[in-house]
Structure formats: structure tokens, C-alpha cells
N, C-alpha and C. Protein backbone atom coordinates (compact mmCIF):
# COMPACT_ATOMS: atom_id res chain seq x y z
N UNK A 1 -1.57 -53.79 6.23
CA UNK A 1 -1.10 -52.42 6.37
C UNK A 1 -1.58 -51.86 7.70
N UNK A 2 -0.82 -51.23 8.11
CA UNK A 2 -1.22 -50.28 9.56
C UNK A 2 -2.53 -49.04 9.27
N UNK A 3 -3.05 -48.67 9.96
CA UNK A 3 -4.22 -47.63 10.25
C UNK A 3 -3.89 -46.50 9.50
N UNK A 4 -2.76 -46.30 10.39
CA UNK A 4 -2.08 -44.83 9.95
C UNK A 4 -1.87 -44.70 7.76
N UNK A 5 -1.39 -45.55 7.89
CA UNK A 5 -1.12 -46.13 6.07
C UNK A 5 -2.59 -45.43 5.36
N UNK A 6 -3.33 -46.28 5.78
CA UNK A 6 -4.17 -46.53 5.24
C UNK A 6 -4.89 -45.06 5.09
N UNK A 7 -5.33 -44.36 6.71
CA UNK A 7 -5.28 -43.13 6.56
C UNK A 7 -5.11 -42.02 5.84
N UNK A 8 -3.59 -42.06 5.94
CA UNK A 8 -2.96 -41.00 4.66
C UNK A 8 -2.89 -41.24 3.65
N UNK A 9 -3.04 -43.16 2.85
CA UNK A 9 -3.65 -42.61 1.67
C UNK A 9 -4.77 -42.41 1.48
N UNK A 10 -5.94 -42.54 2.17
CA UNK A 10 -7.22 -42.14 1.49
C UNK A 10 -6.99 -40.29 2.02
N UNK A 11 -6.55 -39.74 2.72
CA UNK A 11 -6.42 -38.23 2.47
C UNK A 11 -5.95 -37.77 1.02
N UNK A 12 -5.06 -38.69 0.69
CA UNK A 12 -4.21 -38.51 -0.50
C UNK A 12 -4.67 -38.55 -1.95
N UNK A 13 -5.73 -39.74 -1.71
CA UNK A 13 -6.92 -40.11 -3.07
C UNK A 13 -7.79 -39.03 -2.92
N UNK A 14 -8.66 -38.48 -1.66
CA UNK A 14 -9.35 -37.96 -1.82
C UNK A 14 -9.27 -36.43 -2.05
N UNK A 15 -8.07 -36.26 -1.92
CA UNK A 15 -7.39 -34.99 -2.18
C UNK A 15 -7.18 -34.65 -3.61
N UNK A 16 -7.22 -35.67 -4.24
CA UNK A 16 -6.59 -35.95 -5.92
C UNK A 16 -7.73 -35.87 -6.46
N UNK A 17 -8.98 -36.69 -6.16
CA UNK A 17 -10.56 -36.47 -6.67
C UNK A 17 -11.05 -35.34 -6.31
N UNK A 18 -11.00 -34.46 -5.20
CA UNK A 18 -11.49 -33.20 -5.21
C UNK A 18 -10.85 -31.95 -6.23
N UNK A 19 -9.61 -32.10 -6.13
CA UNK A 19 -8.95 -31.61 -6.94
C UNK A 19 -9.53 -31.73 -8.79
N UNK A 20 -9.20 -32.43 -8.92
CA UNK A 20 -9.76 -33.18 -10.24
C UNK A 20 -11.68 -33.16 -10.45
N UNK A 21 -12.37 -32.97 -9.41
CA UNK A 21 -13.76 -32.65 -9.34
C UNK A 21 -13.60 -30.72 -9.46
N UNK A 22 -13.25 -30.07 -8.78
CA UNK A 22 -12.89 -28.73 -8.52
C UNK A 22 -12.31 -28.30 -10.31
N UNK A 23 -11.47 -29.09 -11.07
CA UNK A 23 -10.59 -28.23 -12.08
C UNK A 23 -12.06 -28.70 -13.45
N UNK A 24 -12.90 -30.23 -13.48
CA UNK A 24 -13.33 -30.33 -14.33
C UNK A 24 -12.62 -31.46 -14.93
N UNK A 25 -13.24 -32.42 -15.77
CA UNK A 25 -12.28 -33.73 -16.65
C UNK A 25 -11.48 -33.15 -17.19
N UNK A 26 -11.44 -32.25 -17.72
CA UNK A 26 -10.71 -31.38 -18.65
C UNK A 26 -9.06 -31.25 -17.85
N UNK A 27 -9.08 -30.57 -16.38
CA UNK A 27 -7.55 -30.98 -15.98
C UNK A 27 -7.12 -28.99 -16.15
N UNK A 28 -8.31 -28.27 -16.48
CA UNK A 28 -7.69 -26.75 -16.61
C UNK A 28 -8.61 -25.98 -15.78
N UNK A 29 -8.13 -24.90 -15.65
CA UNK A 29 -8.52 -24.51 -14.25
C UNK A 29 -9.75 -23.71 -15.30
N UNK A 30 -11.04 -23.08 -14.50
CA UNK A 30 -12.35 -22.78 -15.03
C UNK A 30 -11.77 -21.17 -16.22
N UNK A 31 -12.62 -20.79 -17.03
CA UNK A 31 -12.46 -19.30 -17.44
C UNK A 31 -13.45 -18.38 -16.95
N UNK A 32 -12.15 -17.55 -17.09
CA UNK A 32 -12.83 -15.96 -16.15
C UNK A 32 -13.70 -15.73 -16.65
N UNK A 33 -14.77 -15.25 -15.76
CA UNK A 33 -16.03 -14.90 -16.46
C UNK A 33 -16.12 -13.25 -15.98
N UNK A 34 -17.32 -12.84 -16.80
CA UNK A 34 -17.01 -11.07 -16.56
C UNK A 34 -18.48 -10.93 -15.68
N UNK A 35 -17.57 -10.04 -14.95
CA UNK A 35 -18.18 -9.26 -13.73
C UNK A 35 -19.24 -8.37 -13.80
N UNK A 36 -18.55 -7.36 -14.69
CA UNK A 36 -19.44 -6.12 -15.10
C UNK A 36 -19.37 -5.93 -16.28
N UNK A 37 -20.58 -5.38 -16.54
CA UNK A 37 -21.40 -4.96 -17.92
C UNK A 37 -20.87 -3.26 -18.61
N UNK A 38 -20.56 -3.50 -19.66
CA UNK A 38 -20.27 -2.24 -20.11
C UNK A 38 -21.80 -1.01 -20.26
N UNK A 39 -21.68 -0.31 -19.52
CA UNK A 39 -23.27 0.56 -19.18
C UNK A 39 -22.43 1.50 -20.53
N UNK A 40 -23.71 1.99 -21.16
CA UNK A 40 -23.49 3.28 -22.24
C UNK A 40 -24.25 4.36 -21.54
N UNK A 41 -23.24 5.05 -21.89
CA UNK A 41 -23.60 6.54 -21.05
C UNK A 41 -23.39 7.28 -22.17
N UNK A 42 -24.24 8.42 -22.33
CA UNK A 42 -24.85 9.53 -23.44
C UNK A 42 -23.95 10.53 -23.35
N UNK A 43 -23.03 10.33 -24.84
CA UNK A 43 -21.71 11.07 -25.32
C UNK A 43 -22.74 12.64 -25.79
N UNK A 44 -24.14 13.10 -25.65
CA UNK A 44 -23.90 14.44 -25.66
C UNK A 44 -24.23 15.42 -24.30
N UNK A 45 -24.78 14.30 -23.54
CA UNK A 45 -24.88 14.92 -21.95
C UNK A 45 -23.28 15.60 -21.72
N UNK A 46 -22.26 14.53 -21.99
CA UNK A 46 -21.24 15.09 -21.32
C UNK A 46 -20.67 16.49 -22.48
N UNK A 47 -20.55 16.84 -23.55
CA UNK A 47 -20.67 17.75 -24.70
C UNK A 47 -21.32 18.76 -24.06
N UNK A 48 -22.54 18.69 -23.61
CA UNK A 48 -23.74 19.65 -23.83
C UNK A 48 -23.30 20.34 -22.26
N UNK A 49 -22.25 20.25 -21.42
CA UNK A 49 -22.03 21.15 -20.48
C UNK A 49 -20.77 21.47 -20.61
N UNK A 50 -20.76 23.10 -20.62
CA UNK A 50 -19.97 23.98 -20.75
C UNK A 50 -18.68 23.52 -19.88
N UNK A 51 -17.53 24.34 -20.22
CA UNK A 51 -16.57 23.81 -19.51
C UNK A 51 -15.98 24.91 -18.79
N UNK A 52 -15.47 25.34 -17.80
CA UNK A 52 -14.90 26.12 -16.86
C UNK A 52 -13.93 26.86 -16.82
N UNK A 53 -12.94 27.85 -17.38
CA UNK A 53 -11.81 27.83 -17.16
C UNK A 53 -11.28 28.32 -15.75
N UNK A 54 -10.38 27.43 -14.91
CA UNK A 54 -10.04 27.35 -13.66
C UNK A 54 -8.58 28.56 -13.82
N UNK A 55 -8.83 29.84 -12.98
CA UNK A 55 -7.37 29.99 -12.77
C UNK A 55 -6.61 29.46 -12.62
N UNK A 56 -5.20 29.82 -12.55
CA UNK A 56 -4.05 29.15 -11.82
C UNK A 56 -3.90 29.64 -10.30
N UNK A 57 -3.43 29.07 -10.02
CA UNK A 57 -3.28 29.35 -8.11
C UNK A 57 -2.20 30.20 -8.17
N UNK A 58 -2.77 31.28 -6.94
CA UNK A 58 -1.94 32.58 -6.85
C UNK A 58 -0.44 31.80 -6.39
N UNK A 59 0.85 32.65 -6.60
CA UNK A 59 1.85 32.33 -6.55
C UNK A 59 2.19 32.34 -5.20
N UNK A 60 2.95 31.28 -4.17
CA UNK A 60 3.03 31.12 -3.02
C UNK A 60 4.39 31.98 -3.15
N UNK A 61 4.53 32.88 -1.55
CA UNK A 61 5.46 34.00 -1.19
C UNK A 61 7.15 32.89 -1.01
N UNK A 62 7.70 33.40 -1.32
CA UNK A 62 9.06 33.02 -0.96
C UNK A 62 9.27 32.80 0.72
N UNK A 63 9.51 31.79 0.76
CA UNK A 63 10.16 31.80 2.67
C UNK A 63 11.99 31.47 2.52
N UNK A 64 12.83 32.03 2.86
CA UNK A 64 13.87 31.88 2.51
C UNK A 64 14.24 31.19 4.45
N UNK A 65 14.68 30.36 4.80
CA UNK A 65 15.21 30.45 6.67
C UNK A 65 15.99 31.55 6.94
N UNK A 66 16.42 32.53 8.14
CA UNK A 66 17.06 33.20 8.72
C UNK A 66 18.25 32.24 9.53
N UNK A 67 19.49 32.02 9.23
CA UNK A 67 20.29 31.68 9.99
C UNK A 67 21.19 32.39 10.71
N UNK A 68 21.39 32.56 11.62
CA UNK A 68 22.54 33.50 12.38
C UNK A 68 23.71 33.68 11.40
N UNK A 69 24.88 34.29 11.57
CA UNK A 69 26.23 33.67 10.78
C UNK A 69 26.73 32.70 11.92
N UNK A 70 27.06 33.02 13.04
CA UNK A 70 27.95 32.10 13.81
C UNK A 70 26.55 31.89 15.34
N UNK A 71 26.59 30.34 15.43
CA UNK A 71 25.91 30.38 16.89
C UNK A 71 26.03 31.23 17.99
N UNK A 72 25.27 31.48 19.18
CA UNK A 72 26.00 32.21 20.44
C UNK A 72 26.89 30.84 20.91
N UNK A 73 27.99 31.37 21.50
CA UNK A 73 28.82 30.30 22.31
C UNK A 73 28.56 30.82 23.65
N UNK A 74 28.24 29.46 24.85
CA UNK A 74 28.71 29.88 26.26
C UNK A 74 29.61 29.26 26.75
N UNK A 75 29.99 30.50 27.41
CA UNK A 75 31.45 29.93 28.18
C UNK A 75 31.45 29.78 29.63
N UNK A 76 31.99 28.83 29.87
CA UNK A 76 31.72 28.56 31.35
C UNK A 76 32.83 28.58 32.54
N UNK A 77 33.03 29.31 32.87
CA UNK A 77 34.27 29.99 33.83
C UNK A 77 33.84 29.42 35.26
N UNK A 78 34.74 28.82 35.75
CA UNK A 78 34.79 28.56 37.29
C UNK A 78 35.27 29.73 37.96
N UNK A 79 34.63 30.25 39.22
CA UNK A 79 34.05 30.96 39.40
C UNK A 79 34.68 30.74 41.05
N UNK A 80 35.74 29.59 41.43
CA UNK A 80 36.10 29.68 42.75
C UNK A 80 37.16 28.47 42.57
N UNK A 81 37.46 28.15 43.75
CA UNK A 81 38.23 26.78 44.05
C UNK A 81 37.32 25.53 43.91
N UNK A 82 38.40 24.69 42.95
CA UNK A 82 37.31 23.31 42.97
C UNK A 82 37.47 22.97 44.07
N UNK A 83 35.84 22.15 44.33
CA UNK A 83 35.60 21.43 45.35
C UNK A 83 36.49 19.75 45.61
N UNK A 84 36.76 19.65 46.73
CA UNK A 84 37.53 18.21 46.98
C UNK A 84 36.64 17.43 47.34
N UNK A 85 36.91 16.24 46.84
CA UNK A 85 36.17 15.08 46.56
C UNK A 85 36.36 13.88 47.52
N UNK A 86 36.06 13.48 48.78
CA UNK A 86 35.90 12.65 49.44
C UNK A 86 36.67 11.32 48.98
């Protein structure tokens, strides 16, 4: 067999044993394990403070836009003899 052959299959085996070292004999990928701990926090601390009542927010003013009825138009009036053009 040539170099090259030989080469790509041992990339190929050893790719298959890492793989297979990485998942476990087993062939399944690992289980999730837990991160964080459920902390207990003291259900009358949060009880034992009063609670607030928040107004409502004052009512924002009406802005309605101002539109003209009709745009200004300009008009543009010549104002002499056109000029001649070379």
C-alpha cells in the first residue's frame, strides 16, 4: 500500500477509538449532570415586608400633528428672454 493509504486510515481508526473512548463502551453520549443547587430561601422574609401600592402614571397629553390643508406652491416665472445656447 502507498503512504498516503496508510495515513488516512490510521486518521480514520484513530478517529473511531477516540470517538468511542469520548462516548464510553456503552456507545451513548454522557448524562447531564446538574449545575446548580436548589438554595431555600425563607418564605416569611419575603411575607414579612409590606407591599407598596404604586400609582398609575399620570396620563400623557394628547399631541395631535398640525398639517397645513394644501402645501405652499412656488411658481417660477421667467422673468426675460431665454438665453441662447452656443
Amino acid at each position: 500500500m502507498s503512504r498516503m493509504v496508510l495515513i488516512v486510515f490510521a486518521v480514520v481508526v484513530l478517529g473511531a477509538v477516540g470517538g468511542f473512548a469520548a462516548l464510553g463502551l456503552t456507545g451513548r453520549p454522557p448524562v447531564q449532570q446538574q449545575v446548580h443547587r436548589d438554595l431555600p430561601f425563607a418564605a416569611d422574609v419575603a411575607a414579612a415586608t409590606p407591599s407598596v401600592a404604586v400609582p398609575p402614571p399620570p396620563a400623557a397629553p394628547v399631541v395631535t400633528p398640525v398639517v397645513p390643508a394644501a402645501p405652499a406652491q412656488i411658481s417660477v416665472a421667467p422673468t426675460g428672454p431665454a438665453p441662447a445656447h452656443p
